[in-house]
N, C-alpha and C. Protein backbone atom coordinates (compact mmCIF):
# COMPACT_ATOMS: atom_id res chain seq x y z
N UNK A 1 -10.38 -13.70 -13.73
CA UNK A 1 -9.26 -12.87 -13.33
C UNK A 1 -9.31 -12.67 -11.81
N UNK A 2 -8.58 -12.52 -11.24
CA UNK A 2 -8.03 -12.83 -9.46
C UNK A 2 -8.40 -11.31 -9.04
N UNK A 3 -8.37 -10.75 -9.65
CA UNK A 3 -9.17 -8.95 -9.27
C UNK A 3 -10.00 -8.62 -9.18
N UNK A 4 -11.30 -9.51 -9.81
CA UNK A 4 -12.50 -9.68 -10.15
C UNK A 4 -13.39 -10.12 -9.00
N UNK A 5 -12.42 -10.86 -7.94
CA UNK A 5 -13.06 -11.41 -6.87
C UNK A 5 -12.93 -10.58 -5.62
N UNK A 6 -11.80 -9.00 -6.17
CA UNK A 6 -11.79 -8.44 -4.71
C UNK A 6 -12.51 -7.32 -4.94
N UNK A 7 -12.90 -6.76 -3.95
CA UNK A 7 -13.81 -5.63 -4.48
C UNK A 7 -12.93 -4.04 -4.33
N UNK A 8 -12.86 -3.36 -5.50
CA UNK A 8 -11.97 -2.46 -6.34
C UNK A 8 -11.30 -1.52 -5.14
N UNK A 9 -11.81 -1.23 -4.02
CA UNK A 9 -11.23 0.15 -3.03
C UNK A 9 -11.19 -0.88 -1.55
N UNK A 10 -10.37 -1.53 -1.35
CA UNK A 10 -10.18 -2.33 0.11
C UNK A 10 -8.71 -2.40 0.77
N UNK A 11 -8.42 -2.69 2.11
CA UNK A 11 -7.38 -2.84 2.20
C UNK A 11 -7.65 -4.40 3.46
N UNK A 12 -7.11 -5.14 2.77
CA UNK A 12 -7.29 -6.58 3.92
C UNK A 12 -5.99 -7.28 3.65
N UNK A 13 -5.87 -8.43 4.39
CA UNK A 13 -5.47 -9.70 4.99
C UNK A 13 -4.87 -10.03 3.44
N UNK A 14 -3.72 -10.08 3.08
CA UNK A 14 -3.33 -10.92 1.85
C UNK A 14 -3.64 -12.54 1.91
N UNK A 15 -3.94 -13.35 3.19
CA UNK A 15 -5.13 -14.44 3.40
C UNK A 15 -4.34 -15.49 2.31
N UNK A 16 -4.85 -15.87 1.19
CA UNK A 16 -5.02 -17.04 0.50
C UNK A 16 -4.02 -16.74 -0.74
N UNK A 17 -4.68 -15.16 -1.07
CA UNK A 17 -3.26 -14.74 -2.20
C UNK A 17 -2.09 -14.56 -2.04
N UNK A 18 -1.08 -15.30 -3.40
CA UNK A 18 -0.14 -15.05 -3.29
C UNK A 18 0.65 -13.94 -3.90
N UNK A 19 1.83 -13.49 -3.68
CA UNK A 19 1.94 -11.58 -4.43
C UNK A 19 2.70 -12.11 -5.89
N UNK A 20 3.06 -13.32 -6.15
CA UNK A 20 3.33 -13.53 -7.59
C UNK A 20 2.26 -13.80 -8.67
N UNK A 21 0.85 -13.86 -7.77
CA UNK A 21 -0.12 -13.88 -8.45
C UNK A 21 -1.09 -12.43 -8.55
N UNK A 22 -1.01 -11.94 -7.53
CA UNK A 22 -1.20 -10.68 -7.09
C UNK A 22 -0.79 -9.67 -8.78
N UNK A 23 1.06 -9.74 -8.07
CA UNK A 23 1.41 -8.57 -9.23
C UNK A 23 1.16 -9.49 -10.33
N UNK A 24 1.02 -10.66 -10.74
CA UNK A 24 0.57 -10.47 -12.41
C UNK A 24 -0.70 -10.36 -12.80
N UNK A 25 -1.66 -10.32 -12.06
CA UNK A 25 -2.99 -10.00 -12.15
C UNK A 25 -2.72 -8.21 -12.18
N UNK A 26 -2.52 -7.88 -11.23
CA UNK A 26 -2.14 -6.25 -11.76
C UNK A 26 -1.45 -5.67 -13.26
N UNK A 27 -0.53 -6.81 -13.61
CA UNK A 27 0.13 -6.37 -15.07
C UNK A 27 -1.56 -6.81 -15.96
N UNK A 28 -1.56 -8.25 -15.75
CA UNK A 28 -2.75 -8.32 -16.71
C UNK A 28 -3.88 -7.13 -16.74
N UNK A 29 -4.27 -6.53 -15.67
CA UNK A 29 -5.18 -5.20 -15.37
C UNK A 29 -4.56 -3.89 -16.11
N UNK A 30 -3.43 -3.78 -15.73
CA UNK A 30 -2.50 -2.61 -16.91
C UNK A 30 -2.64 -1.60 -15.46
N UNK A 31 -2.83 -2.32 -14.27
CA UNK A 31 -3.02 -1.22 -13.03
C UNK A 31 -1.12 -1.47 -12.74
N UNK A 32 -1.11 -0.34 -11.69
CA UNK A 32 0.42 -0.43 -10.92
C UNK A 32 0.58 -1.31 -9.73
N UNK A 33 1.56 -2.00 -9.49
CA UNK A 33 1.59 -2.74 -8.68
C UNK A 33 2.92 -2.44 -7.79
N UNK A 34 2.69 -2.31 -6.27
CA UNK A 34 3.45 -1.17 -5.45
C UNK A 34 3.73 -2.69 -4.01
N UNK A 35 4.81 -3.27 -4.19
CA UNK A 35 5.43 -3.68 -3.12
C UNK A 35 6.26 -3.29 -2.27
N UNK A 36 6.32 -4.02 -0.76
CA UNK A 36 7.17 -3.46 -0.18
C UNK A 36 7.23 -4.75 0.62
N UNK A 37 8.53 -5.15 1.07
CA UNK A 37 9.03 -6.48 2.09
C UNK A 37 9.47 -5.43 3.12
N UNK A 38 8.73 -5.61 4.24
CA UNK A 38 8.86 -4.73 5.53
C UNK A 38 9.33 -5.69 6.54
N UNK A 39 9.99 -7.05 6.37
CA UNK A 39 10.35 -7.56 7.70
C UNK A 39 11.02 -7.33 7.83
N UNK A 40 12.55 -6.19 7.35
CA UNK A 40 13.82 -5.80 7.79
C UNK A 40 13.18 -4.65 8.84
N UNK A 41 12.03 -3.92 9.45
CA UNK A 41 11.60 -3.00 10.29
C UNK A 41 11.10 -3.51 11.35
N UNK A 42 11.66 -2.50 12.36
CA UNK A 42 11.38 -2.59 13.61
C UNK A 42 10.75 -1.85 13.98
N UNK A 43 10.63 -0.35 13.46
CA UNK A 43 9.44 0.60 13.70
C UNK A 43 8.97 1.31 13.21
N UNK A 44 8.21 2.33 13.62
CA UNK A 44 7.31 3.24 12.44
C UNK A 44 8.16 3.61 11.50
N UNK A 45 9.62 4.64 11.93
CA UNK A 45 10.42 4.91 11.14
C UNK A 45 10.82 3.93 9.70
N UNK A 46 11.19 2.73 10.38
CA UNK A 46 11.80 1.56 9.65
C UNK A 46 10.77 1.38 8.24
N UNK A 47 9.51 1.05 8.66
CA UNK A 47 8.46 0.77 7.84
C UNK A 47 8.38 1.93 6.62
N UNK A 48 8.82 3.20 7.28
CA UNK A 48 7.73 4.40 6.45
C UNK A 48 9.29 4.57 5.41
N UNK A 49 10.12 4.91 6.00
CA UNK A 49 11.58 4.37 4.93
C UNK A 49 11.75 2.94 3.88
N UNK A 50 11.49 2.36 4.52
CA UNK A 50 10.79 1.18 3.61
C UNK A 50 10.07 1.03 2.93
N UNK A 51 9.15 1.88 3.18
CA UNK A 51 7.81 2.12 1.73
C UNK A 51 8.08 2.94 1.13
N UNK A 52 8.73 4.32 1.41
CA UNK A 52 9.36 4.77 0.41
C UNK A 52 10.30 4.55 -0.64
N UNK A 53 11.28 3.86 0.19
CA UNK A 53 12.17 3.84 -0.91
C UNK A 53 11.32 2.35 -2.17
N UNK A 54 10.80 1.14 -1.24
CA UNK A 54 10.14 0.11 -2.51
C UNK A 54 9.20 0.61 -3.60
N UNK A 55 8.56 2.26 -2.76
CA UNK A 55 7.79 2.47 -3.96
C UNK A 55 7.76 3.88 -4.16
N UNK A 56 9.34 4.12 -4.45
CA UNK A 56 9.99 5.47 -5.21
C UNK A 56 9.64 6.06 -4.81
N UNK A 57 9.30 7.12 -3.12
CA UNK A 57 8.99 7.87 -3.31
C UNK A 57 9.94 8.90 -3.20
N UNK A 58 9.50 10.81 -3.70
CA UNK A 58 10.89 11.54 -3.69
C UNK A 58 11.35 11.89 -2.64
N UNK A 59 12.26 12.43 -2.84
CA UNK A 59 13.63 12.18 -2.07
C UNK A 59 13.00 13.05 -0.59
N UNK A 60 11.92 14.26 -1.05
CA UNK A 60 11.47 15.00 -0.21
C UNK A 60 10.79 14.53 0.71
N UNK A 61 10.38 13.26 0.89
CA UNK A 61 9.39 12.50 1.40
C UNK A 61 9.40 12.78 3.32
N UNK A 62 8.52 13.10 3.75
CA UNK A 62 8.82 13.46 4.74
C UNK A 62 8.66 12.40 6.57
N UNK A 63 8.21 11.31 5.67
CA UNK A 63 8.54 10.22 6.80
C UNK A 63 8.18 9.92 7.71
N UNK A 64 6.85 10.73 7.65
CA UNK A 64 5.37 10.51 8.63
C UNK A 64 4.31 9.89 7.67
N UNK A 65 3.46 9.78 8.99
CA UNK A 65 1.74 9.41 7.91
C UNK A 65 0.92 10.66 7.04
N UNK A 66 1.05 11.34 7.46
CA UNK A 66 0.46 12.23 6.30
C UNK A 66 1.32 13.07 5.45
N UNK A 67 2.69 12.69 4.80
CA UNK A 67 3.35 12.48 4.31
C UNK A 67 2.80 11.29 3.37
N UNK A 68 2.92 10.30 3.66
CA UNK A 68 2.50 8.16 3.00
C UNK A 68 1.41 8.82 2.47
N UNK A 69 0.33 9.98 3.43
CA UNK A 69 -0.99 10.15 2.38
C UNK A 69 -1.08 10.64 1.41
N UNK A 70 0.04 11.63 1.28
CA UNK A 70 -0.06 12.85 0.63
C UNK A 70 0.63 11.83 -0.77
N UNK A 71 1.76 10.93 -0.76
CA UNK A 71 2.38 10.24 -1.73
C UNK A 71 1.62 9.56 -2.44
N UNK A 72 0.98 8.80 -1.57
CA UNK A 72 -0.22 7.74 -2.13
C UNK A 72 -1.35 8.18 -2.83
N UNK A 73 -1.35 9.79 -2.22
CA UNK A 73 -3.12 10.22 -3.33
C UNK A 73 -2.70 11.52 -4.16
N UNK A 74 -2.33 12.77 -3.50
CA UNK A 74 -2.13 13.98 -4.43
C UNK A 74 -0.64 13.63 -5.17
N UNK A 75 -0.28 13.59 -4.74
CA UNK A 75 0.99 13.25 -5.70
C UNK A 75 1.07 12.45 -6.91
N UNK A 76 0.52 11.32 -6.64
CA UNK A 76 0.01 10.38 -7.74
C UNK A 76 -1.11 10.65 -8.56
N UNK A 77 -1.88 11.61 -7.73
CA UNK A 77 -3.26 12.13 -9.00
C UNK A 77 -2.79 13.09 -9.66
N UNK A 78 -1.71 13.73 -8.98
CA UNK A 78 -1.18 15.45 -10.04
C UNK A 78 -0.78 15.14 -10.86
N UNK A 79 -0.46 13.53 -11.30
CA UNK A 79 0.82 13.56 -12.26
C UNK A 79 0.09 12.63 -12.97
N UNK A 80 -1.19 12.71 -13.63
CA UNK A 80 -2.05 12.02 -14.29
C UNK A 80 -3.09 11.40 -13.97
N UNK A 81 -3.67 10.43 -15.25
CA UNK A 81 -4.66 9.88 -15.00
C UNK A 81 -3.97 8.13 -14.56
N UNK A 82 -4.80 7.77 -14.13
CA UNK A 82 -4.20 6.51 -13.11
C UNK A 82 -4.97 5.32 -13.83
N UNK A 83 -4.17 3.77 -13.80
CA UNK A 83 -4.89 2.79 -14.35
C UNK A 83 -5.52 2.10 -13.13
N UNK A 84 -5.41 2.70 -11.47
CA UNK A 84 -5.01 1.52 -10.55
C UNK A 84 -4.38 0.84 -9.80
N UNK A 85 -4.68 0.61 -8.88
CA UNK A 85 -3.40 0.02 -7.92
C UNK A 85 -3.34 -1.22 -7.35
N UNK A 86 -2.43 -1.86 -7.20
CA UNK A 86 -2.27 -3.11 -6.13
C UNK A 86 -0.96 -2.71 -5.51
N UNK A 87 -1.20 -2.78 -3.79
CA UNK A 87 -0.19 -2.40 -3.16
C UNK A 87 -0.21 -3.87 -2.12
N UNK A 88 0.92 -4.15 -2.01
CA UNK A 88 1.11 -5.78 -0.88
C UNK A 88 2.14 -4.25 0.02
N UNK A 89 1.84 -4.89 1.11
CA UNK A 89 2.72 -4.59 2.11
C UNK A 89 3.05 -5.86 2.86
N UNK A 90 3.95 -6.42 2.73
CA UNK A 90 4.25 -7.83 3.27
C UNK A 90 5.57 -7.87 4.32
N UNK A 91 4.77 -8.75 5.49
CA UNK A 91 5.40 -8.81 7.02
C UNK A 91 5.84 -8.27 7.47
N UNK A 92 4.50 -7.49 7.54
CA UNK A 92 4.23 -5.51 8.67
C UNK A 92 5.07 -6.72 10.03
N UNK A 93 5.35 -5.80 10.75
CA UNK A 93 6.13 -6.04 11.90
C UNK A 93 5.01 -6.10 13.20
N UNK A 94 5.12 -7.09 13.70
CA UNK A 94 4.88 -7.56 15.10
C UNK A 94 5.22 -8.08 16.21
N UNK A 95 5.72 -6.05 16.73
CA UNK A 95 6.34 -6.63 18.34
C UNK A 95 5.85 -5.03 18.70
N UNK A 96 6.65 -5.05 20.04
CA UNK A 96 6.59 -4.09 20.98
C UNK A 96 6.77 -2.45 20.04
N UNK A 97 7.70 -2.65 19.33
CA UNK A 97 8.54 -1.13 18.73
C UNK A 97 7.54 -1.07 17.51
N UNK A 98 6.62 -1.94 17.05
CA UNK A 98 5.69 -1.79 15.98
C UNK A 98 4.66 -2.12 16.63
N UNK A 99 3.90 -1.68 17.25
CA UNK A 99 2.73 -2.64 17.62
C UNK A 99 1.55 -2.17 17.26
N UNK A 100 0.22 -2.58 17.62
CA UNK A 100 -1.38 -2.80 16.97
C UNK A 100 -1.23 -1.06 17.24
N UNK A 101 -0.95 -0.67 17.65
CA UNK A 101 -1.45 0.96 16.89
C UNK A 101 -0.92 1.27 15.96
N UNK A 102 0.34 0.79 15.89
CA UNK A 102 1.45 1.66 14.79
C UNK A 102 0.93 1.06 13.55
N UNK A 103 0.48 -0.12 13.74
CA UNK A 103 0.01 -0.88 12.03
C UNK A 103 -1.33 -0.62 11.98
N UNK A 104 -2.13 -0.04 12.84
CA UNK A 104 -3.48 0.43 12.56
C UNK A 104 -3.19 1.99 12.12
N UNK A 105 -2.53 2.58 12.29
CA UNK A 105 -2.42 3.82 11.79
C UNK A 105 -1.91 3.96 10.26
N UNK A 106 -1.06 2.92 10.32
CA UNK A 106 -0.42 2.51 8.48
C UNK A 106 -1.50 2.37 7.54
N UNK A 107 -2.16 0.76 8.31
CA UNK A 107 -3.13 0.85 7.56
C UNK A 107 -4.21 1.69 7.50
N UNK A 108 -4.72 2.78 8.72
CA UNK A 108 -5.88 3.68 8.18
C UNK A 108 -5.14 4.49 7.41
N UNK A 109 -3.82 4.99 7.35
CA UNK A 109 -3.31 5.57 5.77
C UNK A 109 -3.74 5.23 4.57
N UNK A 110 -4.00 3.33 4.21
CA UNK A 110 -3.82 2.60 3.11
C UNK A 110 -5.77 2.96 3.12
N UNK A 111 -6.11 3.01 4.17
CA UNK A 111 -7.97 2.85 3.97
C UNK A 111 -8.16 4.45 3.12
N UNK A 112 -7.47 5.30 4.18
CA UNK A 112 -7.84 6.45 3.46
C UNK A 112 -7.49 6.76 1.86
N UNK A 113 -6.43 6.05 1.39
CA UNK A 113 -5.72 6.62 0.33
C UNK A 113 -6.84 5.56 -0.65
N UNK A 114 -7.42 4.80 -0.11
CA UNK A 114 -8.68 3.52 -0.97
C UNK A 114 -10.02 4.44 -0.84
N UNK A 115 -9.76 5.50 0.05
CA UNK A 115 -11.52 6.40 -0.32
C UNK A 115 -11.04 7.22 -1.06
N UNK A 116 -10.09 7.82 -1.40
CA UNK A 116 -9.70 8.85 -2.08
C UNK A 116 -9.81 8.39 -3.25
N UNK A 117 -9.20 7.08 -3.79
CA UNK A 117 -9.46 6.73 -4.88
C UNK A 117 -10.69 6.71 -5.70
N UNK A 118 -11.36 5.68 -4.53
CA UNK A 118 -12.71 5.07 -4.49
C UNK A 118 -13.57 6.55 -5.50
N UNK A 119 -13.10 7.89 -4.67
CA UNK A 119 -13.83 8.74 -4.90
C UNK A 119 -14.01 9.19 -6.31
N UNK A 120 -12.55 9.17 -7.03
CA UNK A 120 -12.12 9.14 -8.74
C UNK A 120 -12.68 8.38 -8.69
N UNK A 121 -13.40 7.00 -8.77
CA UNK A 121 -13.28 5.85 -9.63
C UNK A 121 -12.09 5.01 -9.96
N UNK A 122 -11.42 4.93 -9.12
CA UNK A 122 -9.76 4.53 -9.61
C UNK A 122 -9.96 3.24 -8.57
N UNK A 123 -9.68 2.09 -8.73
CA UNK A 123 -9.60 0.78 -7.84
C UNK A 123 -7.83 1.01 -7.09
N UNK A 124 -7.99 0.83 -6.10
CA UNK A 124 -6.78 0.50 -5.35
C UNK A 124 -7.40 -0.47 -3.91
N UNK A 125 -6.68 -1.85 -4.33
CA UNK A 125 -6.29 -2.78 -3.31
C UNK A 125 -5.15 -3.39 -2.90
N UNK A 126 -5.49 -2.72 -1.61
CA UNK A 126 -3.90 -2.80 -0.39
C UNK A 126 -3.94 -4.44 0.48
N UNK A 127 -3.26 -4.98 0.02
CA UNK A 127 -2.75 -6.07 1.05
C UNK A 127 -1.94 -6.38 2.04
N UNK A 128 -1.63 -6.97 2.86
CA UNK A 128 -0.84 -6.56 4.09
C UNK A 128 -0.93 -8.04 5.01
N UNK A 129 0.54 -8.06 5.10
CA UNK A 129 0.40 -9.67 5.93
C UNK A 129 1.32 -9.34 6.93
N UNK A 130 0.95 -9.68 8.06
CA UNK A 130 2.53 -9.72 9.03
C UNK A 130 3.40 -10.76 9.49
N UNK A 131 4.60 -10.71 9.64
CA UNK A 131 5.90 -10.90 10.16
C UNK A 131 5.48 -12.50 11.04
């Protein structure tokens, strides 16, 4: 199984995998599988609207990073017990209006919301390719 080879709380390089293999390895797991196609964004805004709406979040959502944290861990733990996650974030944006901080800050969102898990016992692996 293609899950077996990543190790359960990470967030890296989608690299070699592909996300049609990705999400059916997640169905086969019975974990959730949370996409988002981010090359229509140009900036933080763009992105964090973009992940909300690909992965429902409510309407209250407030459209910062600790906001994305608060969605990704208390929100999702209040409302049960969890099978798991696979999240792709595919072609984060790379230019000037997105640049190496703005996607290092996304992703230390995606790291943190992988210790939080980590901490339940709950596997969540975040993938992320850019543009």
């Amino acid at each position: 199984m293609l899950l077996q080879t990543v190790r359960p709380n990470i967030v890296q390089a989608i690299r070699a995998y592909r996300v049609e293999d990705l999400m059916q390895a997640a169905q086969d797991a019975g974990q959730h599988f949370l996409y988002a196609n981010l090359s229509p964004a140009e900036t933080k805004q763009d992105v964090l609207e973009l992940i909300a709406s690909n992965f429902l979040f409510p309407a209250h959502f407030g459209k910062n990073m600790e906001a994305l944290y608060d969605c990704m861990t208390n929100l999702v733990h209040k409302s049960g017990t969890q099978p798991g996650f696979v999240v792709v974030l595919d072609q984060l944006p790379d230019h000037a209006k997105f640049d190496r901080e703005a996607r290092e800050q996304l992703l230390d969102v995606f790291r943190e919301a992988a210790d939080f898990w980590a901490e339940r016992k709950i596997s969540f692996r975040c993938f992320y390719s850019f543009q």
